[in-house]
PDB file of N, CA and C in Angstrom:
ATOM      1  N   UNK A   1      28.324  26.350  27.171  1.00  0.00           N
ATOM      2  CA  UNK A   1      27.012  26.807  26.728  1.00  0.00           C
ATOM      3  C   UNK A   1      26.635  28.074  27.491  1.00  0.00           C
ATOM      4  N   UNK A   2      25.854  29.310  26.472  1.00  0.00           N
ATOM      5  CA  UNK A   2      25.680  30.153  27.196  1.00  0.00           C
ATOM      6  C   UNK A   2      24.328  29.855  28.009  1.00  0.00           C
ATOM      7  N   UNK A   3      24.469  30.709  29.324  1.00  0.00           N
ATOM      8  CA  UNK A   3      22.842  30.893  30.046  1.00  0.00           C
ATOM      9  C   UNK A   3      21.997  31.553  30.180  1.00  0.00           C
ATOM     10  N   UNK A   4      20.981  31.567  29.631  1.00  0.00           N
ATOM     11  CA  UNK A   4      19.851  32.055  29.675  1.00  0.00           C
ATOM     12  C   UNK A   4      19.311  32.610  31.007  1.00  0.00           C
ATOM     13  N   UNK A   5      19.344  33.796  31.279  1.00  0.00           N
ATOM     14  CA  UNK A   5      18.995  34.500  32.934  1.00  0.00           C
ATOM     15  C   UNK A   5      17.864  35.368  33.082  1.00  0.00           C
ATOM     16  N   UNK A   6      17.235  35.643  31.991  1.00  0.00           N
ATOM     17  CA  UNK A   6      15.565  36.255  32.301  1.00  0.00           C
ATOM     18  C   UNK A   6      14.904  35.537  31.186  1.00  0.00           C
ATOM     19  N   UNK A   7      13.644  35.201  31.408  1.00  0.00           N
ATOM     20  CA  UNK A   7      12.624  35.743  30.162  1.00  0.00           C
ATOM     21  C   UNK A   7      11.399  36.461  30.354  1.00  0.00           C
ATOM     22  N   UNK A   8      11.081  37.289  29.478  1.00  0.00           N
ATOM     23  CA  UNK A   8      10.152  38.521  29.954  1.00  0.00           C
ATOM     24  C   UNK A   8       9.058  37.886  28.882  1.00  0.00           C
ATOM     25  N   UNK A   9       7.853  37.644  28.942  1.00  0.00           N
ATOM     26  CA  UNK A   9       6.733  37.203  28.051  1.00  0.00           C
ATOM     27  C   UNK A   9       5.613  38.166  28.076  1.00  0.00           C
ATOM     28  N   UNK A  10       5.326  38.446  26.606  1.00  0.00           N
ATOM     29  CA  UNK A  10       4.120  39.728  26.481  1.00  0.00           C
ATOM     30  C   UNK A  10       3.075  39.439  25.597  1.00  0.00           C
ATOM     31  N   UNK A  11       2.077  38.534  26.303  1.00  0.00           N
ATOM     32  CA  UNK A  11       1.183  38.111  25.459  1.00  0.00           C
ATOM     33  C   UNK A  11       0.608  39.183  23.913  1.00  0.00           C
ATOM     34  N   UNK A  12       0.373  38.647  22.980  1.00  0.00           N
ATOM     35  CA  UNK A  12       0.344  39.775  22.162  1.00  0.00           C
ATOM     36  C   UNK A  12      -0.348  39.014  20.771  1.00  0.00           C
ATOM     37  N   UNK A  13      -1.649  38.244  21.188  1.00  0.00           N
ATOM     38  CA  UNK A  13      -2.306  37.162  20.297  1.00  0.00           C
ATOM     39  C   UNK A  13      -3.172  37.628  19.171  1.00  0.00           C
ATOM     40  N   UNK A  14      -2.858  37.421  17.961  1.00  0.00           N
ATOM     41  CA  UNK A  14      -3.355  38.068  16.663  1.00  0.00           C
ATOM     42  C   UNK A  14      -4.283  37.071  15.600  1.00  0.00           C
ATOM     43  N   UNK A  15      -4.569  35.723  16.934  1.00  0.00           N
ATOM     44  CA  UNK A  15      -5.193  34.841  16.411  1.00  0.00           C
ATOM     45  C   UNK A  15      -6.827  35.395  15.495  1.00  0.00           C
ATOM     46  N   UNK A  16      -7.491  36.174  16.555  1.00  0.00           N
ATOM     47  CA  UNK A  16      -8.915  37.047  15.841  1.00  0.00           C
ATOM     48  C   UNK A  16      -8.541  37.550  14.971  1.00  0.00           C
ATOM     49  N   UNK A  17      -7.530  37.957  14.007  1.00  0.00           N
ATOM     50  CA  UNK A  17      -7.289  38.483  12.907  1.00  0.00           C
ATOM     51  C   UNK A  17      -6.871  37.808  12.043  1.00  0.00           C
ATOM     52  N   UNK A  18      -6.668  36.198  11.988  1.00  0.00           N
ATOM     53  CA  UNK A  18      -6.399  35.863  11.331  1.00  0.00           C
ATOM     54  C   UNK A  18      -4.937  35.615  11.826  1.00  0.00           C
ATOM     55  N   UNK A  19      -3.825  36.133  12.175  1.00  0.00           N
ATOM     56  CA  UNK A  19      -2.809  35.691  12.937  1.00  0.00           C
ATOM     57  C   UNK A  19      -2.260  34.513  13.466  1.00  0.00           C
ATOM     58  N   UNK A  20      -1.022  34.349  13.538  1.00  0.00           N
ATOM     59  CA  UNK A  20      -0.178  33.212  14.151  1.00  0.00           C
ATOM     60  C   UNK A  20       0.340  33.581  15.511  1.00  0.00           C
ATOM     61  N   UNK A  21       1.044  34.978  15.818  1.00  0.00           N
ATOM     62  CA  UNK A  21       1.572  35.321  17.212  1.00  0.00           C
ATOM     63  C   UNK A  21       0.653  35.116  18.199  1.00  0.00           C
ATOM     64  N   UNK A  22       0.969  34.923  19.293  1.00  0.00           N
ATOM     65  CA  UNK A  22       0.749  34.672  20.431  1.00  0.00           C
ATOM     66  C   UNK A  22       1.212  35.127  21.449  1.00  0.00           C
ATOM     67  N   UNK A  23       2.300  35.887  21.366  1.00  0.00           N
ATOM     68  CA  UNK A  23       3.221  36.432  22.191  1.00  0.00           C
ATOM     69  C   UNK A  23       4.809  37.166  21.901  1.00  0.00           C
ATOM     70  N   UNK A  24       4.840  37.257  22.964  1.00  0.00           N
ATOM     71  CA  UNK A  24       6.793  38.154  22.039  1.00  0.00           C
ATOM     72  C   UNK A  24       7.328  38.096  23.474  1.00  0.00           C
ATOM     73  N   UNK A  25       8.668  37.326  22.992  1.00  0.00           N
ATOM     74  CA  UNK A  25       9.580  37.159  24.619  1.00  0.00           C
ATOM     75  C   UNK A  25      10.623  38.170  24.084  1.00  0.00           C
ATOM     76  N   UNK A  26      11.251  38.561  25.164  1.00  0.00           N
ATOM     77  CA  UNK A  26      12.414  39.170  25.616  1.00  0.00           C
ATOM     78  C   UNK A  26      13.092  38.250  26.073  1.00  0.00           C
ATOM     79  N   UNK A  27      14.452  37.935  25.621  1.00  0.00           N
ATOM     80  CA  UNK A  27      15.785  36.986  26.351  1.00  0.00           C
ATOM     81  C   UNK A  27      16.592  37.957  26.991  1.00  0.00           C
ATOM     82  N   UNK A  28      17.186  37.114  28.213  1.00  0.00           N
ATOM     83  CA  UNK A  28      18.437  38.024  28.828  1.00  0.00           C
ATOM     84  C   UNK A  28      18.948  37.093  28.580  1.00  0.00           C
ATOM     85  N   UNK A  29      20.590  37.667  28.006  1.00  0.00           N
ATOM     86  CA  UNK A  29      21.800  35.914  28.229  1.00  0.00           C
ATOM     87  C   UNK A  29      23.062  36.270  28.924  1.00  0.00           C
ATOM     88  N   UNK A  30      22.992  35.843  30.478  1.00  0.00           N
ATOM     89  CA  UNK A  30      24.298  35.941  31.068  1.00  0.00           C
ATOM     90  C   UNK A  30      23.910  37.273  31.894  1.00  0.00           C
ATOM     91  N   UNK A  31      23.184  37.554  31.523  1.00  0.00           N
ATOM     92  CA  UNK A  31      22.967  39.005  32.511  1.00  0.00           C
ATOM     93  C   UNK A  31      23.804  40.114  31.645  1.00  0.00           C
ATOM     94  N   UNK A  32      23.976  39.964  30.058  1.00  0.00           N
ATOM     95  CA  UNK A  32      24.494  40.917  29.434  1.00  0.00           C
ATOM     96  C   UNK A  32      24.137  41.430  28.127  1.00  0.00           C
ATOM     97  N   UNK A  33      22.890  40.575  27.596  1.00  0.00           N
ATOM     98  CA  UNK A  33      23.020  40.368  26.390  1.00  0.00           C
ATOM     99  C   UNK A  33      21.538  40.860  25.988  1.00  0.00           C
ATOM    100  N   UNK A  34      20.740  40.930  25.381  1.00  0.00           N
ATOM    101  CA  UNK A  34      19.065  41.045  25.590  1.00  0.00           C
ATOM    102  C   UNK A  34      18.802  41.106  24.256  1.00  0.00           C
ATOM    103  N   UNK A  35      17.986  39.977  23.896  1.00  0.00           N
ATOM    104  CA  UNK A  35      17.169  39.397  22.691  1.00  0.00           C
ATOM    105  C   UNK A  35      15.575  40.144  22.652  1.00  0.00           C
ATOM    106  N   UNK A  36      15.302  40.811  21.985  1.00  0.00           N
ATOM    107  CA  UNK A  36      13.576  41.605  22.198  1.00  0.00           C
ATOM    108  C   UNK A  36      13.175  41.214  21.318  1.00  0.00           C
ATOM    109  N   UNK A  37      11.851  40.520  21.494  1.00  0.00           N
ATOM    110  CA  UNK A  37      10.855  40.208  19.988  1.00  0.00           C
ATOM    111  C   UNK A  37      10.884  39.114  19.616  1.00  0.00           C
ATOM    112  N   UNK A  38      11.277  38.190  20.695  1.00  0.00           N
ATOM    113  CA  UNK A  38      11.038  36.809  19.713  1.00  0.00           C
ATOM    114  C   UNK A  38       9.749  36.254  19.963  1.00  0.00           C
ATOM    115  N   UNK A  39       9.097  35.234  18.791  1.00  0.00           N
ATOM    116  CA  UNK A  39       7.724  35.678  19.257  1.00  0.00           C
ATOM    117  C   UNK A  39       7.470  34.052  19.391  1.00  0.00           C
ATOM    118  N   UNK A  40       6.437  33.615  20.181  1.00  0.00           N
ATOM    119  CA  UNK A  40       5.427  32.070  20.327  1.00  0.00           C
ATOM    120  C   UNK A  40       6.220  31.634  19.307  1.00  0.00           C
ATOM    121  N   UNK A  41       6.340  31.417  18.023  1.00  0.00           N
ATOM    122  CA  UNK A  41       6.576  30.729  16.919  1.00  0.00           C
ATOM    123  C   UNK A  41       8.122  30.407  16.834  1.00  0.00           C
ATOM    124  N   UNK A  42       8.454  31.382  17.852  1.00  0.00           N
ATOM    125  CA  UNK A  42      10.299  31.062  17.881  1.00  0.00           C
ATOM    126  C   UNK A  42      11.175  31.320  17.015  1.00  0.00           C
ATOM    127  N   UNK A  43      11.423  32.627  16.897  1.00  0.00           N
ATOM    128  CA  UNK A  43      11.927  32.634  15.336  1.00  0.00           C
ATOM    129  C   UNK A  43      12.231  34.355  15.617  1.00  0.00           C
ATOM    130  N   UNK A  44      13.650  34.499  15.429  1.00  0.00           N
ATOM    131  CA  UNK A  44      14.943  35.665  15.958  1.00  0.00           C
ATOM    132  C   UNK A  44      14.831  36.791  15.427  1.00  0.00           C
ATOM    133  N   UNK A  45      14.561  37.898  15.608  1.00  0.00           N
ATOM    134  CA  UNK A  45      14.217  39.525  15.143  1.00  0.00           C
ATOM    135  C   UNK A  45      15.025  39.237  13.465  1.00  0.00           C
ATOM    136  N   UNK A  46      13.874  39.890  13.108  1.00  0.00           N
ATOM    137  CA  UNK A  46      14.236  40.301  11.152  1.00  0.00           C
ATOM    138  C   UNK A  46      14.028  41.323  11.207  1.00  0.00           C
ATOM    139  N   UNK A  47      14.585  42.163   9.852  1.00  0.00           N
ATOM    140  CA  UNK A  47      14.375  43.656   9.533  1.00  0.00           C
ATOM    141  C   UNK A  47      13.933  43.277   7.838  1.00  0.00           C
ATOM    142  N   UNK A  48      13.431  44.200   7.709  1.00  0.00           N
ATOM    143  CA  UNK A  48      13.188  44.090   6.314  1.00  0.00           C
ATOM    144  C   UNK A  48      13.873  45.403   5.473  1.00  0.00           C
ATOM    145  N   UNK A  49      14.284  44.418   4.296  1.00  0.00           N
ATOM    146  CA  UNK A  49      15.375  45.143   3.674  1.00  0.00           C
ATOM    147  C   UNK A  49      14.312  46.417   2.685  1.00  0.00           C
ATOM    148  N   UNK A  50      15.305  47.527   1.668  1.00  0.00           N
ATOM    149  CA  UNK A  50      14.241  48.309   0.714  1.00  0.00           C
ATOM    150  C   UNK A  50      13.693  47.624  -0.211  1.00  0.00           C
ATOM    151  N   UNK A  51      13.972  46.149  -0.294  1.00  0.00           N
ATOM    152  CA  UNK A  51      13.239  45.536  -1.390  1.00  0.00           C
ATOM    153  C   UNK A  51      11.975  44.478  -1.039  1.00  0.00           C
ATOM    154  N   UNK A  52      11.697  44.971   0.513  1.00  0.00           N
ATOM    155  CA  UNK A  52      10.726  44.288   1.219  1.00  0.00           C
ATOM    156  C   UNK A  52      10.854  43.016   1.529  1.00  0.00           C
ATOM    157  N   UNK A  53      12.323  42.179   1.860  1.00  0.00           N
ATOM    158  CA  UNK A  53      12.552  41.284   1.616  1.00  0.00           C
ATOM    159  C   UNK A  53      12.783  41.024   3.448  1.00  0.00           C
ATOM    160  N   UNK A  54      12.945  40.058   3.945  1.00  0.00           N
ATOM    161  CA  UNK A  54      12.567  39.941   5.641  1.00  0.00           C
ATOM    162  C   UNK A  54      14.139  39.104   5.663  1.00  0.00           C
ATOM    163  N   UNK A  55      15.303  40.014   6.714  1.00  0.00           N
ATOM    164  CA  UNK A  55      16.552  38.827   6.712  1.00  0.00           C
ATOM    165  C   UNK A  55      16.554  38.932   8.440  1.00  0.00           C
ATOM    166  N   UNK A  56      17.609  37.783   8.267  1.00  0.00           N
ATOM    167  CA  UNK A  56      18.129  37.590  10.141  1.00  0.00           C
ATOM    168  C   UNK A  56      18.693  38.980  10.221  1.00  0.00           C
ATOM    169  N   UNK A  57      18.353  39.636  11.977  1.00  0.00           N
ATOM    170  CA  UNK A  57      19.016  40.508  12.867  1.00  0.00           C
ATOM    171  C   UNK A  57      19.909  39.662  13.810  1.00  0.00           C
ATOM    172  N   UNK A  58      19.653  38.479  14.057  1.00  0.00           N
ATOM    173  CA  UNK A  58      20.921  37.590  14.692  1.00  0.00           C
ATOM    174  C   UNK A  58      20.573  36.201  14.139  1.00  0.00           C
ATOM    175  N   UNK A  59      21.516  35.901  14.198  1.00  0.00           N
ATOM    176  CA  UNK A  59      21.534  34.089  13.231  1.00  0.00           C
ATOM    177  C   UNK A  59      22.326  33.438  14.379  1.00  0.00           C
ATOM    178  N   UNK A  60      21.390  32.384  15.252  1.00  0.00           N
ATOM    179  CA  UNK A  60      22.233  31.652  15.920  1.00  0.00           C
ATOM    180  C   UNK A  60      22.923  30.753  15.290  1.00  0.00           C
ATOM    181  N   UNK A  61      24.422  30.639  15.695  1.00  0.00           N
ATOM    182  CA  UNK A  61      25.316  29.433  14.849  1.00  0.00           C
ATOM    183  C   UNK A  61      25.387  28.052  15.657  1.00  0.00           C
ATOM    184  N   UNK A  62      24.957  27.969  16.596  1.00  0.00           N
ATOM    185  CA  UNK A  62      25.112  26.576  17.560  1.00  0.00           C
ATOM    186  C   UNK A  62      23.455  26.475  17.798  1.00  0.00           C
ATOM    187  N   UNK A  63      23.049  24.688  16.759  1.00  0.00           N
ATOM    188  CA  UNK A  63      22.075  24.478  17.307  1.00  0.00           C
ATOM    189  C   UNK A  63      21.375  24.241  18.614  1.00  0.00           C
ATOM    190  N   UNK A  64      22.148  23.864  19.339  1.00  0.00           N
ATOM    191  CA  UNK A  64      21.782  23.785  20.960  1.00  0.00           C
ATOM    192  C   UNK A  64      21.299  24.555  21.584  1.00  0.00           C
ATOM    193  N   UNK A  65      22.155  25.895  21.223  1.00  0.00           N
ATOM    194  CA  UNK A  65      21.431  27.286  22.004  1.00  0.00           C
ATOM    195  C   UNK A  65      20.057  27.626  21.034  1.00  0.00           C
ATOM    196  N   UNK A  66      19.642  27.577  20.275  1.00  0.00           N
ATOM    197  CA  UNK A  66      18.574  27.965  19.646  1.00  0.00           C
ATOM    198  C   UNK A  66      17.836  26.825  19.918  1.00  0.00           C
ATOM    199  N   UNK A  67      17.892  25.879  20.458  1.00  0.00           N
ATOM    200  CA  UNK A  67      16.736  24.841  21.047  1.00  0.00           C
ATOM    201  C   UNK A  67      16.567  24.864  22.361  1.00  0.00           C
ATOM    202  N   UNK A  68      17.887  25.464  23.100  1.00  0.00           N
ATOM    203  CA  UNK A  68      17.595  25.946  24.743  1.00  0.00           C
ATOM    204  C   UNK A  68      16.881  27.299  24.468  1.00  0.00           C
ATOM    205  N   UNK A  69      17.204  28.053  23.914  1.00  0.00           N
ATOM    206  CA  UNK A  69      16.190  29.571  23.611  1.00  0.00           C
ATOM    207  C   UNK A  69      14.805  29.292  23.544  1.00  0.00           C
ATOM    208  N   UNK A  70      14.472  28.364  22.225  1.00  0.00           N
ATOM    209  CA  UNK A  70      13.152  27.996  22.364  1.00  0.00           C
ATOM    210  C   UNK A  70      12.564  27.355  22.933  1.00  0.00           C
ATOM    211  N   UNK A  71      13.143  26.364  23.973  1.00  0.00           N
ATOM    212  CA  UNK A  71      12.457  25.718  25.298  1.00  0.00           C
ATOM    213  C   UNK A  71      11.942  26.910  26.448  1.00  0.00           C
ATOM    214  N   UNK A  72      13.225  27.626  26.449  1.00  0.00           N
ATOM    215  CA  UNK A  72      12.914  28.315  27.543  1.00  0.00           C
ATOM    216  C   UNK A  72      11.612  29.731  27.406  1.00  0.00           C
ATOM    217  N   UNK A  73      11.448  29.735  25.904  1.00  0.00           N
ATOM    218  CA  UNK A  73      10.511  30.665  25.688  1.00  0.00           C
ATOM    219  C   UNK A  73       9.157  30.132  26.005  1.00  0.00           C
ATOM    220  N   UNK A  74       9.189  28.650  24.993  1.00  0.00           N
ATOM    221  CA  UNK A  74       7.732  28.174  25.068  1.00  0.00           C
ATOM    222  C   UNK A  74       7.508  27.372  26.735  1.00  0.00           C
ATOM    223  N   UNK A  75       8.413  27.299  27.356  1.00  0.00           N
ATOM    224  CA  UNK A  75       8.017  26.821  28.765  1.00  0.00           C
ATOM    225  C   UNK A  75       7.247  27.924  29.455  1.00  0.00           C
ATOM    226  N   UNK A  76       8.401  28.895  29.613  1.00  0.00           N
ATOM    227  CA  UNK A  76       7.646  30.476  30.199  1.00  0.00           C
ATOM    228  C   UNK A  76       6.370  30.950  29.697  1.00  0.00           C
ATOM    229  N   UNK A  77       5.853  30.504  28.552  1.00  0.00           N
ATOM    230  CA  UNK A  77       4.622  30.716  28.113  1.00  0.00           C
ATOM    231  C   UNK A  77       3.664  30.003  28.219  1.00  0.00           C
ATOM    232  N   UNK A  78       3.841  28.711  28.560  1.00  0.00           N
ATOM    233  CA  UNK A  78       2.997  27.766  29.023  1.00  0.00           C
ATOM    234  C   UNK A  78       2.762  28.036  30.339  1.00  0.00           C
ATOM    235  N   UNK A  79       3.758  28.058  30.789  1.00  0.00           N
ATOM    236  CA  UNK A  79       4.025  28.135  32.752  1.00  0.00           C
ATOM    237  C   UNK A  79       2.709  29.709  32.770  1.00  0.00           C
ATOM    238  N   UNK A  80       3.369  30.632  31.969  1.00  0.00           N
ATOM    239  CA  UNK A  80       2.662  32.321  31.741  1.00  0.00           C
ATOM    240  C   UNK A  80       0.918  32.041  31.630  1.00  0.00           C
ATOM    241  N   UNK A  81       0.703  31.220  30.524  1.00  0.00           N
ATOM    242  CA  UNK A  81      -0.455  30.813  30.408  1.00  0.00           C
ATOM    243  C   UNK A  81      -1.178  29.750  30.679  1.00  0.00           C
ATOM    244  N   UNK A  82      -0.678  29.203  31.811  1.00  0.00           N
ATOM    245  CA  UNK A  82      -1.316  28.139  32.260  1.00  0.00           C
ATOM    246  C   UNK A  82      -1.662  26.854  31.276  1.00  0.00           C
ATOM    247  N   UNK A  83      -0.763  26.662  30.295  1.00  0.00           N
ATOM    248  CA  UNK A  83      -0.904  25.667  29.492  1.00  0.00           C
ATOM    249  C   UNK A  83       0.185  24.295  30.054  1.00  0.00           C
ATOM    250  N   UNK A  84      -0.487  23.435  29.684  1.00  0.00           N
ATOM    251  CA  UNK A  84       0.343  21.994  29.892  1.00  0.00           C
ATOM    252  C   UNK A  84       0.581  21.181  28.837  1.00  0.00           C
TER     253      UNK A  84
END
């Protein structure tokens, strides 16, 4: 399994507008790798295509690591925001 070695958290809450985000992490993996933009809701950088259509920029293939990713995001954000 790979390891997860930073997470950078940037509160960024769009709740007053009507919004779902709450934040946007940065992953480091292994000290080589760097994930930007994943946000509170947990869910892996998209681009949107010319037909305005929203696809994966990385598709994790092993469920494990995409449930250690999102532990380690929403912990750091709890821990970040003093939530329990």
């Amino acid at each position: 399994m790979v390891k997860i070695t930073d997470v950078k958290i940037y509160p960024f809450d769009t709740s007053s507008i009507g919004g779902r985000i709450r934040a946007i992490a940065d992953i480091t993996i292994e000290d080589t790798f760097v994930i930007k933009g994943s946000g509170y809701f947990i869910d892996f950088p998209k681009k949107s295509t010319s037909q305005g259509k929203l696809v994966d920029i990385i598709e994790p293939l092993d469920k494990r690591f995409t449930e250690a990713v999102r532990r380690v995001i929403v912990d750091k954000y709890k821990e970040m925001m003093n939530i329990e």
